[in-house]
Protein backbone atom coordinates (compact mmCIF):
# COMPACT_ATOMS: atom_id res chain seq x y z
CA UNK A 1 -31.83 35.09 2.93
CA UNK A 2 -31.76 38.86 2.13
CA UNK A 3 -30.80 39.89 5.23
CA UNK A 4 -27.95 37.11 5.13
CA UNK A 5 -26.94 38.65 1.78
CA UNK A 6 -26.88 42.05 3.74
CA UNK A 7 -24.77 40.99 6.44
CA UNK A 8 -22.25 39.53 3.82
CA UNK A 9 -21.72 42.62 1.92
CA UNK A 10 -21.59 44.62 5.07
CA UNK A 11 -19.18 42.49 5.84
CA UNK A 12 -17.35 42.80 2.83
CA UNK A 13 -17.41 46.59 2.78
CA UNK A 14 -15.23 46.48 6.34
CA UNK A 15 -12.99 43.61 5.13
CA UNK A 16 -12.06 44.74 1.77
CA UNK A 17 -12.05 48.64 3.04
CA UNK A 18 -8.93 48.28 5.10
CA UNK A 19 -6.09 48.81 2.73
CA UNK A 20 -2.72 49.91 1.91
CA UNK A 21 -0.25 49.94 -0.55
CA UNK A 22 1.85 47.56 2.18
CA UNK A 23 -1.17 45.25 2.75
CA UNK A 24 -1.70 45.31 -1.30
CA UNK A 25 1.68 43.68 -2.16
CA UNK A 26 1.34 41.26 0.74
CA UNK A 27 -2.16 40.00 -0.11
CA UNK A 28 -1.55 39.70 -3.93
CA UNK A 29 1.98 37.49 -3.35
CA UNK A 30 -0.29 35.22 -0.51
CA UNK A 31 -3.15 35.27 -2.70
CA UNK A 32 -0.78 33.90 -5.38
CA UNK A 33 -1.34 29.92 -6.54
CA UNK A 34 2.12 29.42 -6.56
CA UNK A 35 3.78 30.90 -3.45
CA UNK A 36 2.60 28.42 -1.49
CA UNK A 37 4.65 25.67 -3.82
CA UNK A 38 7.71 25.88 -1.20
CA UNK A 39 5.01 24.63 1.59
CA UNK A 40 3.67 21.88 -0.30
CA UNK A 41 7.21 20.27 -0.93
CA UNK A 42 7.78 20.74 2.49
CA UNK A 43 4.62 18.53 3.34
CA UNK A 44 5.72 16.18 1.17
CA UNK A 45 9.17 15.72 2.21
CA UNK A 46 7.81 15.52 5.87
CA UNK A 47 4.95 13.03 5.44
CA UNK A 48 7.83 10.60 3.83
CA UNK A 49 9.94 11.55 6.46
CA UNK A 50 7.56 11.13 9.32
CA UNK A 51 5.77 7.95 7.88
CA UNK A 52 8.09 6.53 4.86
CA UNK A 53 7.22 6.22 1.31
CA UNK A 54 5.07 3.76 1.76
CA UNK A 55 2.61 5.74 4.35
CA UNK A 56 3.69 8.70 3.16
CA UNK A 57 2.86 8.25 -0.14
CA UNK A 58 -1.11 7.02 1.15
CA UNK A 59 -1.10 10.17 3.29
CA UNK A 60 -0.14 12.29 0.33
CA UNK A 61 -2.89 10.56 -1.98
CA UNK A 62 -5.05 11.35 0.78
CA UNK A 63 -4.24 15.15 0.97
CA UNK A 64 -4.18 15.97 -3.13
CA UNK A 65 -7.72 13.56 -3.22
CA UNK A 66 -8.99 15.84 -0.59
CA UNK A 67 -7.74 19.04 -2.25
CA UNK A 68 -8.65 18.06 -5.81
CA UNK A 69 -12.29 17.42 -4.56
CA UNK A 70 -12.76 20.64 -2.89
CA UNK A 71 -11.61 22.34 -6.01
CA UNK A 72 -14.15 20.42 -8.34
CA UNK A 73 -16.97 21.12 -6.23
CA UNK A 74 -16.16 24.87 -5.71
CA UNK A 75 -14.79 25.21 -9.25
CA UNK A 76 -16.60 22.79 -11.29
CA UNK A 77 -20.18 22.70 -9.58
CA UNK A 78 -21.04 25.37 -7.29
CA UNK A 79 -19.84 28.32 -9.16
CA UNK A 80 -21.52 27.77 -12.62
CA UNK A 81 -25.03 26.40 -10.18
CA UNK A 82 -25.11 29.36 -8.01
CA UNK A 83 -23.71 32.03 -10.63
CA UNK A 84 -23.41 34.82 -7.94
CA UNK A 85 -21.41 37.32 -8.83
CA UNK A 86 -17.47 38.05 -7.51
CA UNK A 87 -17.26 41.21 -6.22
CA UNK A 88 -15.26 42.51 -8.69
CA UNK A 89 -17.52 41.74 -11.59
CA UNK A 90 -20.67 43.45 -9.26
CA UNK A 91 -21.06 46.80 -11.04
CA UNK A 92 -23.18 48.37 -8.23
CA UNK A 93 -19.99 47.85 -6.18
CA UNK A 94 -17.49 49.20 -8.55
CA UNK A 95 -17.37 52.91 -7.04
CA UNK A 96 -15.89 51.96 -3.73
CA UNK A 97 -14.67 48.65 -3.81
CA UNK A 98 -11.12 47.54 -3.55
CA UNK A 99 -9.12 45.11 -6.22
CA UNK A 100 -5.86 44.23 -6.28
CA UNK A 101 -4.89 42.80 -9.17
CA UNK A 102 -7.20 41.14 -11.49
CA UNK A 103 -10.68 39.90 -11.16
CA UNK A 104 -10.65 36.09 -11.97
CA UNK A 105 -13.74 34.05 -13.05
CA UNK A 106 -17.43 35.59 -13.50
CA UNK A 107 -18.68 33.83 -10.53
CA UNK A 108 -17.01 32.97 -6.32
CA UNK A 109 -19.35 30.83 -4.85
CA UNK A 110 -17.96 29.07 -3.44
CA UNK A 111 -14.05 30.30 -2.95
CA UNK A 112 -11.88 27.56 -3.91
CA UNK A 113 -8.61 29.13 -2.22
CA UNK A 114 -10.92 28.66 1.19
CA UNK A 115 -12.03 24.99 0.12
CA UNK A 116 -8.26 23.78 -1.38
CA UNK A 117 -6.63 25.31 2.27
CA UNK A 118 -9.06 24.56 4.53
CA UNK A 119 -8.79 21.15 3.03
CA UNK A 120 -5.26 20.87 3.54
CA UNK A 121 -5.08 21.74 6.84
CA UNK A 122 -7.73 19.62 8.00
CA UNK A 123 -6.17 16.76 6.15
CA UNK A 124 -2.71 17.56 7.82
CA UNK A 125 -4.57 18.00 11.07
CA UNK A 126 -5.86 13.96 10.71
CA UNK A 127 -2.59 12.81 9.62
CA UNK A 128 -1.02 14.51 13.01
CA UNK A 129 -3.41 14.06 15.29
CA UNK A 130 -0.92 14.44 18.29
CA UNK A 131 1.09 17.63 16.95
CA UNK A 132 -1.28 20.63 17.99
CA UNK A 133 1.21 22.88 16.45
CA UNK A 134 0.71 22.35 13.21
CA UNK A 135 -3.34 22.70 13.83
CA UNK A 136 -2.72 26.42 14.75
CA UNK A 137 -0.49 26.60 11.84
CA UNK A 138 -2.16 25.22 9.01
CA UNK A 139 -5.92 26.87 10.26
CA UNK A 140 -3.65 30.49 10.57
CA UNK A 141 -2.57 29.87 7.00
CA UNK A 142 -5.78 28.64 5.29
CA UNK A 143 -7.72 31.52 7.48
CA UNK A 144 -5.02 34.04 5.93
CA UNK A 145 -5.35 32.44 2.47
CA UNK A 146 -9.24 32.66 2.85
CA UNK A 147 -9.01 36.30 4.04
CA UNK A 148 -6.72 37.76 1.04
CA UNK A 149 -9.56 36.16 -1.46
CA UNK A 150 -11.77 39.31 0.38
CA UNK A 151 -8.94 41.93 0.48
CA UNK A 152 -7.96 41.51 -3.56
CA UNK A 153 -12.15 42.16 -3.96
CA UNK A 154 -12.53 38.16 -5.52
CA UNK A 155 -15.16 36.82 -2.95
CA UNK A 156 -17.43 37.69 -0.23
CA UNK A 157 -16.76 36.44 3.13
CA UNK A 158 -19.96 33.91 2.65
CA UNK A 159 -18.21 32.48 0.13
CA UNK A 160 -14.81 32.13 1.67
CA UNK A 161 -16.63 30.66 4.75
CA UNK A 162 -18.30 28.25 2.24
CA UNK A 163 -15.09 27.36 0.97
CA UNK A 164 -13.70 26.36 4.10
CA UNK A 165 -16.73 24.71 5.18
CA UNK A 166 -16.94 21.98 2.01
CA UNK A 167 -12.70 21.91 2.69
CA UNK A 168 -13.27 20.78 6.00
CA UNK A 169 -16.06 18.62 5.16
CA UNK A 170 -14.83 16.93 2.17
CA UNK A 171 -10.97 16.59 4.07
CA UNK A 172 -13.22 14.77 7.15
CA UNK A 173 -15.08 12.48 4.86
CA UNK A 174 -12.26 11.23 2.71
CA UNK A 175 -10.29 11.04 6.47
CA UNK A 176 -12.98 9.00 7.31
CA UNK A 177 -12.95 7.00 4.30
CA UNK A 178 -9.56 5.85 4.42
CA UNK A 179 -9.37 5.05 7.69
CA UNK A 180 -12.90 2.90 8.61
CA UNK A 181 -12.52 0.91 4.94
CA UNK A 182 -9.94 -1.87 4.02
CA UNK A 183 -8.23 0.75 1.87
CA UNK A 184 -5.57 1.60 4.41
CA UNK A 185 -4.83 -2.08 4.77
CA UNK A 186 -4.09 -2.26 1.14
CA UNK A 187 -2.23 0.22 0.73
């Protein structure tokens, strides 16, 4: 485990050390909650369109179920069990790391930017199972997402790979879920 711990704040150090004032703007508007609102109506408007509201609207339960969950169990159960440390609140690392704009919460494991993208895009990515497309696209964005939670200084890499691990997982199971029960029949 230490030497996993090693390898994650080497990791880190390489990651968050390539900067610039350029990269710093970028990463803080991606890194943003709410830029991203403009995508999600556009999911919504396209799952009705695609499917109706009918479908739609199961497909869109599906994705915020999927999304909320990941959230919970990086937000409301992993961070306060594990209690390791952001970056940014490490004070050993406070002479060389980089943060762009603030520092969040106390504690990043797991990161639930990773988890809430990664969950998204593997949702979408059930839902359109023929349109390889939007794979690329959604798994670019969450990976981008993930990787501006390292550059602002908020999470180590093992956490944002956590993250997108317990996204994927929890996006797969709920997939899973609603397709193999009688749920999508009553709905």
């Amino acid at each position: 485990m230490e030497s996993l711990g090693h390898i994650d704040l080497e990791l880190f150090r390489i990651l968050n050390g390539i900067h610039s004032p350029f990269f710093d703007t970028l990463m803080s508007w991606i890194t943003a909650r709410l830029t991203w609102l403009p995508l999600y109506l556009l999911i919504i408007f396209y799952l009705i369109k695609s499917f109706g509201w009918k479908q739609g609207g199961v497909y869109i339960l599906y994705l915020i179920a999927a999304v909320s969950l990941a959230d919970h169990v990086t937000s409301g159960w992993m961070k306060p069990a594990f209690e390791r440390l952001r970056p940014c609140q490490n004070q050993s690392l406070s002479d060389w790391i980089h943060v762009v704009g603030g520092c969040g919460g106390k504690y990043g494991l797991a990161s639930s930017h990773a988890a809430n993208s990664f969950a998204l895009a593997c949702g979408l990515c059930m839902i359109f199972t023929s349109k390889k497309w939007l794979w690329w696209t959604m798994f670019i964005w969450a990976i981008i997402v993930s990787y501006s939670r390292i550059y602002v200084g908020v999470h180590y890499p093992g956490d944002v790979l956590t993250g997108a691990l317990i996204g994927i997982f929890i996006s797969l199971l709920l997939n899973y879920l609603l397709t193999t029960t009688k749920l999508k029949n009553r709905l």
